[in-house]
C-alpha atoms as a PDB file:
ATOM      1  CA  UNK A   1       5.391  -2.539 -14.196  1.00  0.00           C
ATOM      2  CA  UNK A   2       8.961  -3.109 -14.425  1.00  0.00           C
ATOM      3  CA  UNK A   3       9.832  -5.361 -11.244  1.00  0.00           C
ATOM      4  CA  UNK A   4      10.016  -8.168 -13.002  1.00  0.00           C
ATOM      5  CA  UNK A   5      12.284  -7.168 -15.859  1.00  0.00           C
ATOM      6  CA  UNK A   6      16.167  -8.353 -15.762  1.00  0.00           C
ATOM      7  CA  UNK A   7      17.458  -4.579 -16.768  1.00  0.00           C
ATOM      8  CA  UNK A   8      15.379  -3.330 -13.605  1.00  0.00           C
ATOM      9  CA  UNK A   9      16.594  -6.098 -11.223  1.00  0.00           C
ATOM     10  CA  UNK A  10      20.359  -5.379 -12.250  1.00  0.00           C
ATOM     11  CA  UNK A  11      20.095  -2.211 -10.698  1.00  0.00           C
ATOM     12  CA  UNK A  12      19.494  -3.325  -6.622  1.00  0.00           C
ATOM     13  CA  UNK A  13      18.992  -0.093  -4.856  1.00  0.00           C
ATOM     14  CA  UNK A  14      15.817   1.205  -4.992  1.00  0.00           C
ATOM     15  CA  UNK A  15      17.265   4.807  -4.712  1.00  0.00           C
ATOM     16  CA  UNK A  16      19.675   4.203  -7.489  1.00  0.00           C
ATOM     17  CA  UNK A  17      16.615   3.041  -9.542  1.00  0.00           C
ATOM     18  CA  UNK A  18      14.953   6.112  -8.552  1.00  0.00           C
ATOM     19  CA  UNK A  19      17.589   8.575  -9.434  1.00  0.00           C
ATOM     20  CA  UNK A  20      18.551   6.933 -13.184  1.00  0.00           C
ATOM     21  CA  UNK A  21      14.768   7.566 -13.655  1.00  0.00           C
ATOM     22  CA  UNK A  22      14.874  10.937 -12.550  1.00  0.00           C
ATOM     23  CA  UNK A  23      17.872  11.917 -14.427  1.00  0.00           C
ATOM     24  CA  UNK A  24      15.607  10.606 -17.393  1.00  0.00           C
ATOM     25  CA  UNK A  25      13.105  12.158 -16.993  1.00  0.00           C
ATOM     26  CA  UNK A  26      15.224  14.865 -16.922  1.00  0.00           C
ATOM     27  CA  UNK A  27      16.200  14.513 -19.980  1.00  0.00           C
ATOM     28  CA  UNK A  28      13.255  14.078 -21.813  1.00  0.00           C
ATOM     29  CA  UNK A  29      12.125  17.088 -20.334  1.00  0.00           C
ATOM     30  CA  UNK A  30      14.929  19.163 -22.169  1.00  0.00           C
ATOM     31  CA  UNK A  31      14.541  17.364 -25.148  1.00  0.00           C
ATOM     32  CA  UNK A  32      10.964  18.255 -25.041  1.00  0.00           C
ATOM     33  CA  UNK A  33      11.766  21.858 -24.941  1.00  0.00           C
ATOM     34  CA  UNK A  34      13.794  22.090 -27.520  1.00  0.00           C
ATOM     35  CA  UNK A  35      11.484  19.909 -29.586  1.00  0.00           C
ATOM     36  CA  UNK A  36       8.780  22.913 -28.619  1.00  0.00           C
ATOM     37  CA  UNK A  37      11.548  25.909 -29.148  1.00  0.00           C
ATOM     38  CA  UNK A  38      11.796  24.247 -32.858  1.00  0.00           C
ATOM     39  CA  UNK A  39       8.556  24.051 -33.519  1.00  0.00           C
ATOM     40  CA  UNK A  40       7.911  27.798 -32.518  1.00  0.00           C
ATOM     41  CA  UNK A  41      11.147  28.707 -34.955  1.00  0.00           C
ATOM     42  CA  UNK A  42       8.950  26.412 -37.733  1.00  0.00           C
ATOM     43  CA  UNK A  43       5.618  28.365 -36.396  1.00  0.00           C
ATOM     44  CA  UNK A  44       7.242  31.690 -36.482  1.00  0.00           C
ATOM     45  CA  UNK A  45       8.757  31.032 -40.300  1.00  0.00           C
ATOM     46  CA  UNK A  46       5.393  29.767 -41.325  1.00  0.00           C
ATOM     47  CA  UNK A  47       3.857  33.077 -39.848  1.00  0.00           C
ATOM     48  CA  UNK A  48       6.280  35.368 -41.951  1.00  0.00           C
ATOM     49  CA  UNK A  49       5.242  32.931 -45.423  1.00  0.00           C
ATOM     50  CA  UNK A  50       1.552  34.029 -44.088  1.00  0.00           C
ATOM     51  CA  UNK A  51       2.319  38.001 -44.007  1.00  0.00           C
ATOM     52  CA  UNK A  52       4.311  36.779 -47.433  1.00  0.00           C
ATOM     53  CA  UNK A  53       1.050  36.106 -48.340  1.00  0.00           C
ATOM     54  CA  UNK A  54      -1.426  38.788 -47.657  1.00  0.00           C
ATOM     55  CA  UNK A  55      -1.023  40.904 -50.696  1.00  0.00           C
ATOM     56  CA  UNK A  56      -3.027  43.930 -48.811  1.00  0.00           C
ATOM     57  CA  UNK A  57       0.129  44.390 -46.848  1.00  0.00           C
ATOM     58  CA  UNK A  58       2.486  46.690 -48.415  1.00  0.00           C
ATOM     59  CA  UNK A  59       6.057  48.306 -46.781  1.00  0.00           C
ATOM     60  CA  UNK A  60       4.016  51.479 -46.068  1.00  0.00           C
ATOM     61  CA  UNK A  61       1.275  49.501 -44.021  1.00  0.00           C
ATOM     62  CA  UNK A  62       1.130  49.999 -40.478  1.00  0.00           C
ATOM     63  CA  UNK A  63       1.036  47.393 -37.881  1.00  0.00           C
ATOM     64  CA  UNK A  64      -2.528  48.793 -36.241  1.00  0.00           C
ATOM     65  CA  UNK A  65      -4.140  49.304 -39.431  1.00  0.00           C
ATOM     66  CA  UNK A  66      -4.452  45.667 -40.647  1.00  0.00           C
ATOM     67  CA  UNK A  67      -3.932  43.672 -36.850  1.00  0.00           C
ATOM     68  CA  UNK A  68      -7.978  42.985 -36.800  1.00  0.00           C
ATOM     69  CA  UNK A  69      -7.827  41.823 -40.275  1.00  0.00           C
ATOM     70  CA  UNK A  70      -4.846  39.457 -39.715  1.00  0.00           C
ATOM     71  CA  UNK A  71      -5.900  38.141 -36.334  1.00  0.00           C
ATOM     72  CA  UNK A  72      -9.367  37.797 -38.180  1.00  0.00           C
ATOM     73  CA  UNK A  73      -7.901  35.551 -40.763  1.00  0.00           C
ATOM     74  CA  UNK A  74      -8.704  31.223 -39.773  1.00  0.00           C
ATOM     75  CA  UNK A  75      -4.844  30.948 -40.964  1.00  0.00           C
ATOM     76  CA  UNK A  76      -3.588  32.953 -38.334  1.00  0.00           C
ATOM     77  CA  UNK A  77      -6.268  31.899 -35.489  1.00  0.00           C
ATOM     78  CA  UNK A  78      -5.216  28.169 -36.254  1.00  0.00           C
ATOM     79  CA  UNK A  79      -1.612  29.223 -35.885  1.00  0.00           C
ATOM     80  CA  UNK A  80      -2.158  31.082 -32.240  1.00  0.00           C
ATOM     81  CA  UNK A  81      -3.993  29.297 -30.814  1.00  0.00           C
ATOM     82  CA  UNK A  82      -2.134  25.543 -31.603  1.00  0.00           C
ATOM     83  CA  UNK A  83       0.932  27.635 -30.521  1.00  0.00           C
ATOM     84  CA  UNK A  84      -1.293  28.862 -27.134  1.00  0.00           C
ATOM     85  CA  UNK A  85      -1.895  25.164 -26.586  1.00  0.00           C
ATOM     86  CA  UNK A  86       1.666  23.843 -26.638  1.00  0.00           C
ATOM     87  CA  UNK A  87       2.933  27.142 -24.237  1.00  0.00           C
ATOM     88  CA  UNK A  88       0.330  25.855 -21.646  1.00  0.00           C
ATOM     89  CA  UNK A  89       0.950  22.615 -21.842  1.00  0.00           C
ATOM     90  CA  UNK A  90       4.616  23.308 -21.308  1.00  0.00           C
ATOM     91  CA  UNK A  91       3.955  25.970 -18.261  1.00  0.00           C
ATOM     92  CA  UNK A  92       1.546  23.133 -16.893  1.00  0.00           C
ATOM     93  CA  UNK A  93       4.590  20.630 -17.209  1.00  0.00           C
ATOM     94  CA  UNK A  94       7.055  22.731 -15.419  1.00  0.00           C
ATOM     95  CA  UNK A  95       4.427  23.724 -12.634  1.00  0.00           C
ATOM     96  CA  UNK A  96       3.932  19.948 -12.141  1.00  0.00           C
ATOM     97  CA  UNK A  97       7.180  19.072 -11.830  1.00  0.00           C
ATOM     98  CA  UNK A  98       8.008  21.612  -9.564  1.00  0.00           C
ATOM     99  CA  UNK A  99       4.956  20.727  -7.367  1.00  0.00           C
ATOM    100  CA  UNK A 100       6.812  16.790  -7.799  1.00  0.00           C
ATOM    101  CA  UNK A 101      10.164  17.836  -6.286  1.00  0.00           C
ATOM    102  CA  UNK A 102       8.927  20.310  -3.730  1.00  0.00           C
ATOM    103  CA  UNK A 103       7.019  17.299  -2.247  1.00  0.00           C
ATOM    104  CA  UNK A 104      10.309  15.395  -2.870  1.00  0.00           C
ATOM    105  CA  UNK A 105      12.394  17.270  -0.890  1.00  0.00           C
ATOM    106  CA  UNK A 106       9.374  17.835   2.216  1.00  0.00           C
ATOM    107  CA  UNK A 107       9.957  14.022   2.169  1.00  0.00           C
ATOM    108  CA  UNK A 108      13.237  14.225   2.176  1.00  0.00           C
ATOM    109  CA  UNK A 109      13.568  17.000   4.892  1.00  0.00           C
ATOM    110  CA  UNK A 110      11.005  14.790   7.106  1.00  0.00           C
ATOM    111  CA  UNK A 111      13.655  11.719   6.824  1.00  0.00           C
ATOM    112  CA  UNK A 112      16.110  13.983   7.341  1.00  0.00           C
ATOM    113  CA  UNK A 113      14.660  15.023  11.218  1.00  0.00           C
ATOM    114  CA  UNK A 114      13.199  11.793  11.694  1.00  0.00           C
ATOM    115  CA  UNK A 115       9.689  12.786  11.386  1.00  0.00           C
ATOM    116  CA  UNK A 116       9.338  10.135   8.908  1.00  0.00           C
ATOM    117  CA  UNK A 117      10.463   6.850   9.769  1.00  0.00           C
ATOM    118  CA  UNK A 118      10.602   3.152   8.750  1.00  0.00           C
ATOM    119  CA  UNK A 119       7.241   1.521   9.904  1.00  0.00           C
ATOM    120  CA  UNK A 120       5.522   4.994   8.622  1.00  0.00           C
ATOM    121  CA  UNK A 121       2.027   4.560   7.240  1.00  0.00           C
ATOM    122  CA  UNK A 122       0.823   7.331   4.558  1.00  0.00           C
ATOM    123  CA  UNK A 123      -2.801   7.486   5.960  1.00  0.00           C
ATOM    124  CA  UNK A 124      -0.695   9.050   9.528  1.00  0.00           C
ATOM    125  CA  UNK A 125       1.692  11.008   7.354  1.00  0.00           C
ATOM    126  CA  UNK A 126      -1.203  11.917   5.126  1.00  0.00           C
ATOM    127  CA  UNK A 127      -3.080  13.502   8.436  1.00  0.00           C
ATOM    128  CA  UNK A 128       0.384  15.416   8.909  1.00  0.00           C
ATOM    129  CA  UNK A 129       1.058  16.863   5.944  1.00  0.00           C
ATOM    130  CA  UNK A 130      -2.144  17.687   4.643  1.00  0.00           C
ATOM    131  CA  UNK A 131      -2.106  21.524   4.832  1.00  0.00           C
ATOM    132  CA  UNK A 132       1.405  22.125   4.083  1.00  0.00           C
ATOM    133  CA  UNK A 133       1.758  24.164   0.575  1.00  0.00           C
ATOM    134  CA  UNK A 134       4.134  20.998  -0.620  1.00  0.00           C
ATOM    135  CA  UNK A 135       1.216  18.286  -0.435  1.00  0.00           C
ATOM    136  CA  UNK A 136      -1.302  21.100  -1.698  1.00  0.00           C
ATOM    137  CA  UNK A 137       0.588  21.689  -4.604  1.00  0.00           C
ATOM    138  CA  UNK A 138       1.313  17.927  -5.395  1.00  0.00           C
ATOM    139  CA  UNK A 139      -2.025  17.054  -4.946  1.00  0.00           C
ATOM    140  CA  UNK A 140      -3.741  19.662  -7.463  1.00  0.00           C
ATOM    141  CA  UNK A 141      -1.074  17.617 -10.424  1.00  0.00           C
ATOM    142  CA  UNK A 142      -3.141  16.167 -12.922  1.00  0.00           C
ATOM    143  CA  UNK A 143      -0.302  13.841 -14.278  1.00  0.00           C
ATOM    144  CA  UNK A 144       3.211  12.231 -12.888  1.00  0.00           C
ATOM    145  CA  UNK A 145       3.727  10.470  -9.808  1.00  0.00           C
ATOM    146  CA  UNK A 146       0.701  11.374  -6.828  1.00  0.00           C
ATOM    147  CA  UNK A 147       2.171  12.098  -3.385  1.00  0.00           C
ATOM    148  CA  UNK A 148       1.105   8.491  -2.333  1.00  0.00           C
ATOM    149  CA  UNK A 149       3.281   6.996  -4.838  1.00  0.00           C
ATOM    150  CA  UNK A 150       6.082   9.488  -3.929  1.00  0.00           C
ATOM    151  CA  UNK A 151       5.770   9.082  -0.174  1.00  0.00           C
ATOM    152  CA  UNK A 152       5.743   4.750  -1.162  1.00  0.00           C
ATOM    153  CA  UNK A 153       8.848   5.504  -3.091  1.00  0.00           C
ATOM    154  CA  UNK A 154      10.403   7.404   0.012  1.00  0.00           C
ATOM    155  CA  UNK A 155       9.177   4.293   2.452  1.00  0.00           C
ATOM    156  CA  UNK A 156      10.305   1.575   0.810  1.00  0.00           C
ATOM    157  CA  UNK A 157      14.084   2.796   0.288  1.00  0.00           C
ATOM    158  CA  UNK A 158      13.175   3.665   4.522  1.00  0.00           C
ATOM    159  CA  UNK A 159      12.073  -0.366   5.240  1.00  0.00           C
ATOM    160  CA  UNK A 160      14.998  -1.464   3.122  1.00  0.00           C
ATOM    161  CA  UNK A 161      17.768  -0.231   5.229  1.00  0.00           C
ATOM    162  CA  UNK A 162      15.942  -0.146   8.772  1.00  0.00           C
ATOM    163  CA  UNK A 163      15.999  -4.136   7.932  1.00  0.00           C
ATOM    164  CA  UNK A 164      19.541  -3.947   6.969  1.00  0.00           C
ATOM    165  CA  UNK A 165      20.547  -1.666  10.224  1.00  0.00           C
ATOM    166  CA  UNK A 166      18.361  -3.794  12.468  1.00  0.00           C
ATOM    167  CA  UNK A 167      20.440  -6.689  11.317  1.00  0.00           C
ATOM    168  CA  UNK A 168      23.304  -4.849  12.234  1.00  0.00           C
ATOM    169  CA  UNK A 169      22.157  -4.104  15.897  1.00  0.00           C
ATOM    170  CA  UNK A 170      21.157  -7.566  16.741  1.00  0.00           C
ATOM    171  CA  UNK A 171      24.334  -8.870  16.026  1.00  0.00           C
ATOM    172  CA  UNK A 172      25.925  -6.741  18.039  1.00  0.00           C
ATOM    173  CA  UNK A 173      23.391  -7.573  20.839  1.00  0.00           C
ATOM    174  CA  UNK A 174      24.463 -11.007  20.268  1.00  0.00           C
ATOM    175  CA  UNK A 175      28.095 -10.300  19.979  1.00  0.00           C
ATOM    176  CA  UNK A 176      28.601  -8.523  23.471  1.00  0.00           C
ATOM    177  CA  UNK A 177      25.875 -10.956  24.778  1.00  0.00           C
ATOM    178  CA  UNK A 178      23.889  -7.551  25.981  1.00  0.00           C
ATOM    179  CA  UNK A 179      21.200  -8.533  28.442  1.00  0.00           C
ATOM    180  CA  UNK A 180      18.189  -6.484  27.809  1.00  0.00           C
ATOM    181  CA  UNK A 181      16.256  -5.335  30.811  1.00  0.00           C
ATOM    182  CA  UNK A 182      12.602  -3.375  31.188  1.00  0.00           C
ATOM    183  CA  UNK A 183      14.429  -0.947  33.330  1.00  0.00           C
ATOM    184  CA  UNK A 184      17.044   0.107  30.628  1.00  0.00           C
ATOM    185  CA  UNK A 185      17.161   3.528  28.442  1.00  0.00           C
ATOM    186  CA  UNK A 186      17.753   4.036  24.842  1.00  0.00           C
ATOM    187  CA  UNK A 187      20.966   5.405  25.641  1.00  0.00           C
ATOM    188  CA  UNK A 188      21.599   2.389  27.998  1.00  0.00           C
ATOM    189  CA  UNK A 189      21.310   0.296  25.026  1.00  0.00           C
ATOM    190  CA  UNK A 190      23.097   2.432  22.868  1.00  0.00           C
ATOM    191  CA  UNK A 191      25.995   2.380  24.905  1.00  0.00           C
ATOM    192  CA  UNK A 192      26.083  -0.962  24.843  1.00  0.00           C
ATOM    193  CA  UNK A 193      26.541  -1.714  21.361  1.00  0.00           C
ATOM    194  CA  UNK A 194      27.796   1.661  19.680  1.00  0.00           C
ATOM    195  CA  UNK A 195      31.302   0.699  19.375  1.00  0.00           C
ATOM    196  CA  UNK A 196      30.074  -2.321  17.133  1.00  0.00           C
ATOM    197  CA  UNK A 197      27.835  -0.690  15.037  1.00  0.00           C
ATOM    198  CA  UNK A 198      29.498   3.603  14.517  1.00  0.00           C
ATOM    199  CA  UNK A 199      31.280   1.585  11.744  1.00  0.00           C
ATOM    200  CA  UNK A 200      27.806   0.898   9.572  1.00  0.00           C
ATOM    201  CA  UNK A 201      26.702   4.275   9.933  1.00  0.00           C
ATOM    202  CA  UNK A 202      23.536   3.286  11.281  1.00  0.00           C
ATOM    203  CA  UNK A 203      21.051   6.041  11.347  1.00  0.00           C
ATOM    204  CA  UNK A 204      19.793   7.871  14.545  1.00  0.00           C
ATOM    205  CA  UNK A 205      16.071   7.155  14.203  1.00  0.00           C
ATOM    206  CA  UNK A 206      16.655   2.981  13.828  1.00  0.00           C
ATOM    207  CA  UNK A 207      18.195   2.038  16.859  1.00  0.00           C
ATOM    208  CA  UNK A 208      15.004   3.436  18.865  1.00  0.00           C
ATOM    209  CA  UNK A 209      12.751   1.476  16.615  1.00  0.00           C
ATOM    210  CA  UNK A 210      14.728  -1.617  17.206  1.00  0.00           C
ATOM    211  CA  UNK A 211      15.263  -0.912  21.439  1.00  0.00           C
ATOM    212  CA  UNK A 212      11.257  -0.192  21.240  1.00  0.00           C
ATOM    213  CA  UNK A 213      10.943  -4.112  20.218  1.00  0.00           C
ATOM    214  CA  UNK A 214      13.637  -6.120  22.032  1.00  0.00           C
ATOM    215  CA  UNK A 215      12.441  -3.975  24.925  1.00  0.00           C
ATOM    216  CA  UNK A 216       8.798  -4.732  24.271  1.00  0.00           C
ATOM    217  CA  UNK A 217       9.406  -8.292  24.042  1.00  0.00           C
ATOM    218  CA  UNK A 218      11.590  -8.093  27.179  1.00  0.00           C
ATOM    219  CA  UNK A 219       8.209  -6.216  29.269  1.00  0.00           C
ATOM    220  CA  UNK A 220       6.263  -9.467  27.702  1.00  0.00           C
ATOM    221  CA  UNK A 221       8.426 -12.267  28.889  1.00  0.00           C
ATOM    222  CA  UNK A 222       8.567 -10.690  32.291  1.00  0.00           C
ATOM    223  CA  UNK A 223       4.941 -10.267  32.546  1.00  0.00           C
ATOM    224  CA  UNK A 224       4.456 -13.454  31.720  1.00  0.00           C
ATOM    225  CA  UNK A 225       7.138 -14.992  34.836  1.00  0.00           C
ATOM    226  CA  UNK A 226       5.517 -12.590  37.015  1.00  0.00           C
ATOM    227  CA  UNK A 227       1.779 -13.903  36.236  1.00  0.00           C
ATOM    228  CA  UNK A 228       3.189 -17.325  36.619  1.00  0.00           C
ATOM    229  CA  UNK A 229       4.369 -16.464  39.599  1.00  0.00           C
ATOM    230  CA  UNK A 230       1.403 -14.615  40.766  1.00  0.00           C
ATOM    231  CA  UNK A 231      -0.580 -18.149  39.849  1.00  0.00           C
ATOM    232  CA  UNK A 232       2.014 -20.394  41.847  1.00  0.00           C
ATOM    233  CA  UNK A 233       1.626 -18.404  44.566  1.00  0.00           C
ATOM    234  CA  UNK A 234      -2.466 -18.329  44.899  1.00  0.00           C
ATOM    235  CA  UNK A 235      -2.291 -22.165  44.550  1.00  0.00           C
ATOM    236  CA  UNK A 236       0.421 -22.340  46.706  1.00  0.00           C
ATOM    237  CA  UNK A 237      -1.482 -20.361  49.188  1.00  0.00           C
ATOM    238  CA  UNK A 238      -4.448 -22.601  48.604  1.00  0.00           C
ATOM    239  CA  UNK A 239      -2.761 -25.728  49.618  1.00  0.00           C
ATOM    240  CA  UNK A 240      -1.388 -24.012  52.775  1.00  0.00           C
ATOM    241  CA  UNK A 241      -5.036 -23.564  53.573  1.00  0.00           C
ATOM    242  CA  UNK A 242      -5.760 -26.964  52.667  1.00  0.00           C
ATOM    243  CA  UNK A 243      -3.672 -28.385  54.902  1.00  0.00           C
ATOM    244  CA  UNK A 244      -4.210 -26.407  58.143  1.00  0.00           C
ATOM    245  CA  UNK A 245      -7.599 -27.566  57.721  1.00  0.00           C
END
């Protein structure tokens, strides 16, 4: 909705965008419930101009001798039950957003490990999280963000600085002129370029993903020398053949 708007642009990290939305949210939720604690101080003066009202009730009268005949009166069943309606609505709000920042912090605490990753699809993380109590929860909310959304949220902060980290590492590939080889480990490589990049803070869980493709492409180039080879040597062979006959 908003990605197009100036004011959303001038804020450039997606998690900063997050957070200031959060915090509103935030916000709004307190103002909310002191807009509802006001309106039950309004409710409960309007109740007392109701008993004000009821000329059956003297200072004498006790409290069990006329409760069926207040709580029978539309006044007072308008009044409770309005006031029933905003209390669940409220509990339901809270519930909600607790079921929103439980999921949050699963998320979170998946990054943290390096269970979740840049390159992460929700239909696999989906199939992984599906009967923890965190998606459970998010997934019964009938309002606020789903656990789609949240995951998307989580994934595209996640692509955003693998890209800026993988940038990173290949200059530093390039700057010590590192020669990749199919034989080589992840901590080969690592060794080979740490000293450039423990300065960026580079995360643990990027490197791998970016070895896993220079190393991929490294298995594919030599494939393809060794099948050329493999074909200059059959018509190699042939031509011996050819000429001994």
């Amino acid at each position: 909705m908003f990605e197009n708007d100036e004011l959303f642009k001038a804020v450039e990290r997606e998690g900063d965008r997050r957070d200031l939305f959060d915090a509103y949210l935030q916000e709004l939720e307190e103002k909310e419930r002191a807009k509802v604690q006001e309106e039950r101080k309004r409710n409960i003066m309007k109740y007392r101009q109701f008993l004000e009202s009821c000329d059956f009730i003297k200072a004498s009268t006790q409290w069990r001798k006329v409760q069926d005949q207040l709580e029978a009166d539309e006044r007072y069943l308008e009044k409770e039950e309005e006031e029933q309606r905003k209390i669940q609505k409220e509990e339901m709000r809270k519930a909600e957003r607790k079921n929103h920042d439980e999921f949050r912090k699963l998320l979170e605490q998946h990054v943290a490990d390096g269970s979740l990753i840049a390159k992460a699809h929700w239909h696999d993380y989906q199939l992984k999280v599906k009967d923890l109590p965190a998606y459970l929860a998010v997934a019964s909310n009938t309002s606020g963000s789903t656990s789609k959304v949240l995951f998307e949220d989580v994934a595209v902060d996640l692509e955003k600085q693998f890209h800026e980290e993988k940038t990173w590492i290949k200059d530093a590939v390039k700057l010590n002129k590192v020669a990749l080889a199919s034989t080589w480990t992840l901590e080969d490589f690592k060794a080979a370029i740490m000293e450039d990049i423990s300065s960026s803070s580079v995360s643990d869980v990027n490197p791998k993903i970016v070895f896993d493709e220079l190393l991929g492409r490294v298995k594919e180039r030599e494939n393809k020398m060794q099948r050329s080879v493999n074909v200059w040597q059959k018509t190699f062979s042939i031509y011996c053949t050819l000429l001994r006959k």
